[in-house]
C-alpha atoms as a PDB file:
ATOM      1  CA  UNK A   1       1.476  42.813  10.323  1.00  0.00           C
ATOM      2  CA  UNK A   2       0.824  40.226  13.393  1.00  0.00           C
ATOM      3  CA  UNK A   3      -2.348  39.023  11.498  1.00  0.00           C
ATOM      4  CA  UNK A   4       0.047  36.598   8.723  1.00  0.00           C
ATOM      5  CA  UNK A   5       2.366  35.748  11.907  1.00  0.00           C
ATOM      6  CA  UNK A   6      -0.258  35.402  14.416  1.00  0.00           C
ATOM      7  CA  UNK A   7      -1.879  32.692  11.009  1.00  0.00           C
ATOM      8  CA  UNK A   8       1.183  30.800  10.812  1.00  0.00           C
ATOM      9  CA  UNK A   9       1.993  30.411  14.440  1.00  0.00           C
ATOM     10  CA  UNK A  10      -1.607  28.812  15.201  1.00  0.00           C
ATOM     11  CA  UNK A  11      -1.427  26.527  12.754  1.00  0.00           C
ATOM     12  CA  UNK A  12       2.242  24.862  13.588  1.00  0.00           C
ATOM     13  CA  UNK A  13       1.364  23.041  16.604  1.00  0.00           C
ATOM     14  CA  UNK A  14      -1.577  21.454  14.446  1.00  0.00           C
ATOM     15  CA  UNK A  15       1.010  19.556  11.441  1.00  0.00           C
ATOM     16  CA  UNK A  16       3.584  17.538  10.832  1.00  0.00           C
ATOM     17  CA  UNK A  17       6.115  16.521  13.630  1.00  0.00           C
ATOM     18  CA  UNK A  18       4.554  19.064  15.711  1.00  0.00           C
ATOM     19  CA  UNK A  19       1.032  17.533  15.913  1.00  0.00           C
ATOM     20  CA  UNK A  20      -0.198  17.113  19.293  1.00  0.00           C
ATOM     21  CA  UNK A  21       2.979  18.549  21.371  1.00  0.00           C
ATOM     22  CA  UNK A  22       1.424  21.348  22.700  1.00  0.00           C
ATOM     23  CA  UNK A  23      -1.058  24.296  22.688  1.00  0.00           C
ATOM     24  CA  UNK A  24      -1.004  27.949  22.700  1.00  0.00           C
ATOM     25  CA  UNK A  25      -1.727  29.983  25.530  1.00  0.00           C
ATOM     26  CA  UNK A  26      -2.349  33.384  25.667  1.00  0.00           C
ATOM     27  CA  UNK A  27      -2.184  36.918  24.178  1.00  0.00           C
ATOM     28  CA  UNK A  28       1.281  36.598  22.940  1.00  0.00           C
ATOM     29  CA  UNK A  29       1.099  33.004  21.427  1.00  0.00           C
ATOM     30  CA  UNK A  30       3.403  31.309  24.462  1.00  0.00           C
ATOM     31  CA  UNK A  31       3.618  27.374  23.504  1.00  0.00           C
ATOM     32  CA  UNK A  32       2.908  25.287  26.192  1.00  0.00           C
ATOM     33  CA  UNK A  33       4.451  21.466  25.972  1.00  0.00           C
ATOM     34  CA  UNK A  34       2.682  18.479  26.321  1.00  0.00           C
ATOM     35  CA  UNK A  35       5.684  16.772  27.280  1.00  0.00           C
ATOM     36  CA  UNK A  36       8.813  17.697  28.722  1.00  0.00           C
ATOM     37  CA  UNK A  37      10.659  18.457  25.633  1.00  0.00           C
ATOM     38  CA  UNK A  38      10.298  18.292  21.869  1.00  0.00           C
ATOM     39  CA  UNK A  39      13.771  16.839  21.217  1.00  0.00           C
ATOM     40  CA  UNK A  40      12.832  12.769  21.163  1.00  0.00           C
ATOM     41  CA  UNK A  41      11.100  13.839  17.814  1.00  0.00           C
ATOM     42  CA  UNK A  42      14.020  15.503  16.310  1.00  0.00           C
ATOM     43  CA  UNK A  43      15.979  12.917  13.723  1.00  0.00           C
ATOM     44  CA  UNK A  44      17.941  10.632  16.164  1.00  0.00           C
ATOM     45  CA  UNK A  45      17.301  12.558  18.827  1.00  0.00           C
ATOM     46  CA  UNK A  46      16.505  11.538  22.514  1.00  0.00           C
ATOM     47  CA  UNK A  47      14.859  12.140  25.870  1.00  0.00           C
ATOM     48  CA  UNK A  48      15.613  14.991  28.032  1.00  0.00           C
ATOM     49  CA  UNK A  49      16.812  14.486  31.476  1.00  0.00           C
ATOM     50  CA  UNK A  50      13.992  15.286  33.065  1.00  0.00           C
ATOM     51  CA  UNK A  51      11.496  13.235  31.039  1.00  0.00           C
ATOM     52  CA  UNK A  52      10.517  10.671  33.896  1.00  0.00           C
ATOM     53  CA  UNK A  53       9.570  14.379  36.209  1.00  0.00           C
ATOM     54  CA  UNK A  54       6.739  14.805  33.477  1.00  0.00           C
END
């Protein structure tokens, strides 16, 4: 069963608003940020905190 799962979660990162936020790391498909949050690119959303840190 982790074959269709382990399909869909590799391909997220590479469309739509989630292009170019991050990559996957390891065995168990951890998702590593390119910044230091995803929220600015939710609808009206904003920076985290700790944005300037990054």
């Amino acid at each position: 069963m982790r074959g269709p799962r382990t399909d869909l979660t590799t391909a997220l990162p590479a469309t739509g608003r989630l292009a170019g936020t991050g990559v996957l790391t390891g065995p168990d498909l951890a998702f590593r940020r390119r910044s230091c949050c995803l929220y600015h690119r939710a609808a009206e959303g904003s920076t985290c905190g700790d944005r300037g840190l990054m």
